[in-house]
PDB file of N, CA and C in Angstrom:
ATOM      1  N   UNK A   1     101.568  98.682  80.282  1.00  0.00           N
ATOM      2  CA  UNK A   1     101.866  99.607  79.214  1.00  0.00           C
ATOM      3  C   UNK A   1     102.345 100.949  79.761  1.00  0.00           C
ATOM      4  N   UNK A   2     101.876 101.462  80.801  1.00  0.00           N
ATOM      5  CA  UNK A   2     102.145 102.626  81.261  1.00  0.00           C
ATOM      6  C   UNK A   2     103.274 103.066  81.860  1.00  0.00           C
ATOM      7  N   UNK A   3     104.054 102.203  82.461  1.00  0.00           N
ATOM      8  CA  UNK A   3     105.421 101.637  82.965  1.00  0.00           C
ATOM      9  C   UNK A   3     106.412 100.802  82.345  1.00  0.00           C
ATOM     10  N   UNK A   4     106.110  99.474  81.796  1.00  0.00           N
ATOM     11  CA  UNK A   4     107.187  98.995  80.608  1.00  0.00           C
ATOM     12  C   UNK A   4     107.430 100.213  79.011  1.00  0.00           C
ATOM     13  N   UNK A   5     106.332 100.206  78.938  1.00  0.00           N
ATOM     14  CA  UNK A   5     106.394 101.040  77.772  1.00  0.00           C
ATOM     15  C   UNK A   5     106.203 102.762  77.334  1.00  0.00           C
ATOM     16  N   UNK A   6     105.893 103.149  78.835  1.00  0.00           N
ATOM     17  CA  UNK A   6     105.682 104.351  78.982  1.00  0.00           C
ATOM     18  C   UNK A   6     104.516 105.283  78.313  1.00  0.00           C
ATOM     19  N   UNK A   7     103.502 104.451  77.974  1.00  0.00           N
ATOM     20  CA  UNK A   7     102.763 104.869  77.336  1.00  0.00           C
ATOM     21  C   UNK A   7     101.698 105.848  78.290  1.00  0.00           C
ATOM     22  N   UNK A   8     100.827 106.974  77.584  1.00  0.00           N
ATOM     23  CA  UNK A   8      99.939 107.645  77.978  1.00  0.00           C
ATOM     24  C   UNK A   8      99.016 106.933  78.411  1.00  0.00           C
ATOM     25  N   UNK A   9      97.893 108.116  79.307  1.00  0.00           N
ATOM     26  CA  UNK A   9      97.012 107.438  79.754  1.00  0.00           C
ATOM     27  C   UNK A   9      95.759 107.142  78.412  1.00  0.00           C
ATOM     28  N   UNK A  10      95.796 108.565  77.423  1.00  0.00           N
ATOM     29  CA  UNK A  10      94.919 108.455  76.476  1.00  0.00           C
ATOM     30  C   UNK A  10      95.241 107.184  75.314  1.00  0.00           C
ATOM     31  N   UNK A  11      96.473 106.759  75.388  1.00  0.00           N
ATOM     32  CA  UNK A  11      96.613 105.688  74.551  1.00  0.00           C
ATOM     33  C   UNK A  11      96.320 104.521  74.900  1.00  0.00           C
ATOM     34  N   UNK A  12      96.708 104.246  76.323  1.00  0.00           N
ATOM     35  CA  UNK A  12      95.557 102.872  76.770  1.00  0.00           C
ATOM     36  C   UNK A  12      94.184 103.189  76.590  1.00  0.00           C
ATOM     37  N   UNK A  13      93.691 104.361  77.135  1.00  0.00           N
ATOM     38  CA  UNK A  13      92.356 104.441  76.916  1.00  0.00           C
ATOM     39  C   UNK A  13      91.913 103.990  75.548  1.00  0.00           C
ATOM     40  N   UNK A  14      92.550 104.664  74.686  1.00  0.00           N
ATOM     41  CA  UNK A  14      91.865 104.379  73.266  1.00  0.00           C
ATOM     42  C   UNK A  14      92.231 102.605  73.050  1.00  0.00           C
ATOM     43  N   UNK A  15      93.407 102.436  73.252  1.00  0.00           N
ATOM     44  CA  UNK A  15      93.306 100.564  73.071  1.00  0.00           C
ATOM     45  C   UNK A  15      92.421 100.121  73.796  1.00  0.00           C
ATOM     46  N   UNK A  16      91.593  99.975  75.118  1.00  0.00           N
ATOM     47  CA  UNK A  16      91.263  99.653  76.066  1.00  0.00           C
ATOM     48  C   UNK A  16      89.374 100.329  75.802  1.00  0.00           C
ATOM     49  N   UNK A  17      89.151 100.964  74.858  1.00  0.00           N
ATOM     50  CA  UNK A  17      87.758 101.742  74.651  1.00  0.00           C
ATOM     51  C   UNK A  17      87.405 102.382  76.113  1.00  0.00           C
ATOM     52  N   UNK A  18      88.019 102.799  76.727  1.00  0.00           N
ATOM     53  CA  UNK A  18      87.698 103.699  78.174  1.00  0.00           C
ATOM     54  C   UNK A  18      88.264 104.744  78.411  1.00  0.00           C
ATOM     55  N   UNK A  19      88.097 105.647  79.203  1.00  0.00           N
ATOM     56  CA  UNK A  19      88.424 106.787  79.223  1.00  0.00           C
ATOM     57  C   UNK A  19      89.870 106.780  80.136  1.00  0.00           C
ATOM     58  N   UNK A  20      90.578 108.088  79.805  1.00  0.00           N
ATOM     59  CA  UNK A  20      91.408 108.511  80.345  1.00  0.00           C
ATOM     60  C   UNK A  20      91.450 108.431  82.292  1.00  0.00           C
ATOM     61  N   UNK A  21      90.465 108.908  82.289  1.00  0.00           N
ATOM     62  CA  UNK A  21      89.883 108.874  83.723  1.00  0.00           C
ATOM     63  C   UNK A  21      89.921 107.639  84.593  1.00  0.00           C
ATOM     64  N   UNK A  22      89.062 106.479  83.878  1.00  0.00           N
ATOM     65  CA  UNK A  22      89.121 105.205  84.203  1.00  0.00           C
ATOM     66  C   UNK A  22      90.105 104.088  83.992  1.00  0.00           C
ATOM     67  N   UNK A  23      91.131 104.674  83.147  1.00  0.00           N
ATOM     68  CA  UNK A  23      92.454 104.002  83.146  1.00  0.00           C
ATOM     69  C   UNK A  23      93.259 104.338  84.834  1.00  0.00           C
ATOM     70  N   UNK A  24      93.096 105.538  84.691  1.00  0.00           N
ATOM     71  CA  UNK A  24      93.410 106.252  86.389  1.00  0.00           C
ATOM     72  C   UNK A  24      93.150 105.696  87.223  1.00  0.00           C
ATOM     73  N   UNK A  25      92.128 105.489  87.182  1.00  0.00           N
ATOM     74  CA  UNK A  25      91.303 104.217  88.258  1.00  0.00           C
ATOM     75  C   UNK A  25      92.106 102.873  88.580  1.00  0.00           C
ATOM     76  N   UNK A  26      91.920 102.545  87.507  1.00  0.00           N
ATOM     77  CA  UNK A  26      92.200 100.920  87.324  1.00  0.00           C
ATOM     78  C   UNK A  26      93.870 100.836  87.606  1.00  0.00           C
ATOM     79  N   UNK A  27      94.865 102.054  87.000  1.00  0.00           N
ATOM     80  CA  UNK A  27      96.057 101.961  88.135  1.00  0.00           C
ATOM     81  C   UNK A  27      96.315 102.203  89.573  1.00  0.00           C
ATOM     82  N   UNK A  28      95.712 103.352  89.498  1.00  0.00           N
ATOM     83  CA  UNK A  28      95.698 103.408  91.472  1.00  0.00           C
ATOM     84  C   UNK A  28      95.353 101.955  92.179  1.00  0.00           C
ATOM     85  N   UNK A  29      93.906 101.514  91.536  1.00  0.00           N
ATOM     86  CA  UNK A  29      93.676 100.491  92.202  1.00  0.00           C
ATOM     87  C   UNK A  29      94.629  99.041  92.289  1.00  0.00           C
ATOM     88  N   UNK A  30      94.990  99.307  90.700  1.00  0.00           N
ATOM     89  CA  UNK A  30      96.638  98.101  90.778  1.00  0.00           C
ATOM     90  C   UNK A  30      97.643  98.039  91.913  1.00  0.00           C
ATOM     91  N   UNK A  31      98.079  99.782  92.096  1.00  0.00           N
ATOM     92  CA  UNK A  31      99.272 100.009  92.670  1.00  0.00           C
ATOM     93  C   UNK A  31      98.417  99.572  94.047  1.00  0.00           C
ATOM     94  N   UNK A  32      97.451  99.979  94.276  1.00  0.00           N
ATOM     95  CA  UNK A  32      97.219  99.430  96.050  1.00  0.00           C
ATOM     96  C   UNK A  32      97.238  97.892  96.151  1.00  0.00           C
ATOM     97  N   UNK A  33      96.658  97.298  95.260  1.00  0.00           N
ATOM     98  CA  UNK A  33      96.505  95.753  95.216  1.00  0.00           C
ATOM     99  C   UNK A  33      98.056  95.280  95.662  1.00  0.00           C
ATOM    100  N   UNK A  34      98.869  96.126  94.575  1.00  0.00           N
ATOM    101  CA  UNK A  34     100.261  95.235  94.907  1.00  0.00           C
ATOM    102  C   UNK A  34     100.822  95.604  95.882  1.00  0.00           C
ATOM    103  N   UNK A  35     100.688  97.176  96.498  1.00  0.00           N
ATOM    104  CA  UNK A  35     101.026  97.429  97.875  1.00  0.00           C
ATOM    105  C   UNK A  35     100.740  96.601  99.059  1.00  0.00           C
ATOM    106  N   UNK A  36      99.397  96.153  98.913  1.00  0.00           N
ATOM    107  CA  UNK A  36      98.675  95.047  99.897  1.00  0.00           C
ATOM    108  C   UNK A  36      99.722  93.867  99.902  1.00  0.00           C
ATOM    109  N   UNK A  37      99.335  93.284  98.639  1.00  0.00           N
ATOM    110  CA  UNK A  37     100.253  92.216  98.561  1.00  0.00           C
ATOM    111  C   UNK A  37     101.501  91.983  99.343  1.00  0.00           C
ATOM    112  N   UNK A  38     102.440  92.715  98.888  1.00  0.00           N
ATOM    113  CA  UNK A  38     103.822  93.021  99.187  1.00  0.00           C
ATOM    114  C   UNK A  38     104.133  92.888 100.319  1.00  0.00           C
ATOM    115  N   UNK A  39     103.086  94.199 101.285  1.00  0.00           N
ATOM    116  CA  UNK A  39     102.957  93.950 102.873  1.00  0.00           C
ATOM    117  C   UNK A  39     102.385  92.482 103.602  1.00  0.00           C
ATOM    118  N   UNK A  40     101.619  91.811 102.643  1.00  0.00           N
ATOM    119  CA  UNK A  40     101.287  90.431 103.632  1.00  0.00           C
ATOM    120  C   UNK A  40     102.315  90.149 103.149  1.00  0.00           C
ATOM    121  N   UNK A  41     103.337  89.905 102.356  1.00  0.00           N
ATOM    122  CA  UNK A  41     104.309  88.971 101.954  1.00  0.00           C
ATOM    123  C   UNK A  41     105.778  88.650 102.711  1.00  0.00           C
ATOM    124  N   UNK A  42     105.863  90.526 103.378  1.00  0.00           N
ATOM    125  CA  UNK A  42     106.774  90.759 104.486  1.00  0.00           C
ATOM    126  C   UNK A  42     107.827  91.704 103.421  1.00  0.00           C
ATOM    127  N   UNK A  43     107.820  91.704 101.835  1.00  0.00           N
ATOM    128  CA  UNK A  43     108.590  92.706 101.259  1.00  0.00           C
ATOM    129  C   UNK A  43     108.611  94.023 101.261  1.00  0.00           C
ATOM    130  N   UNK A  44     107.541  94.201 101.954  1.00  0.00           N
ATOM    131  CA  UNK A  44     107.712  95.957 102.140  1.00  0.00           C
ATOM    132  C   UNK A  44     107.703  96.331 103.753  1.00  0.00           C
ATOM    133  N   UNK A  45     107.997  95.790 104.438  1.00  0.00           N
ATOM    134  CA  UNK A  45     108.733  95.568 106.439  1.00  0.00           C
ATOM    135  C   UNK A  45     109.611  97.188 106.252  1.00  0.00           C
ATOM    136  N   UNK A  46     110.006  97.230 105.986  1.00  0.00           N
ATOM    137  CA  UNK A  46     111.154  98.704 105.766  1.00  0.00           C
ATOM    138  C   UNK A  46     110.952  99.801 105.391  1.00  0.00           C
ATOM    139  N   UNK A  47     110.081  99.974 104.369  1.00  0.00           N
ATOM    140  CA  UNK A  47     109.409 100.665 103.605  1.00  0.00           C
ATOM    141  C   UNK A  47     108.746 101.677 103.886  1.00  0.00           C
ATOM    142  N   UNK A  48     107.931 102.953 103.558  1.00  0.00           N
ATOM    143  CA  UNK A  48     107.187 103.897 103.971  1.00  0.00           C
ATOM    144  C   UNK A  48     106.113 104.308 102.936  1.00  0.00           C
TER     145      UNK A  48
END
């Protein structure tokens, strides 16, 4: 939602019953997951 649709953080929160804060969370922790990923995969070799 935050990227396809550009939505706020307070508007997931409120769909999602959690706070602004902990939406924060739960993306950082996305974006590292897929950073990880990416690097075992060999798609991010170039990258910084």
């Amino acid at each position: 939602m935050r990227y396809a649709e550009g939505s706020s953080l307070a508007t997931i929160g409120a769909l999602l019953g959690m706070s602004e804060h902990a939406v924060e969370g739960r993306l950082r922790r996305a974006r590292a997951a897929l950073k990880e990923q990416l690097q075992k995969t060999g798609s991010m070799e170039n990258r910084s």
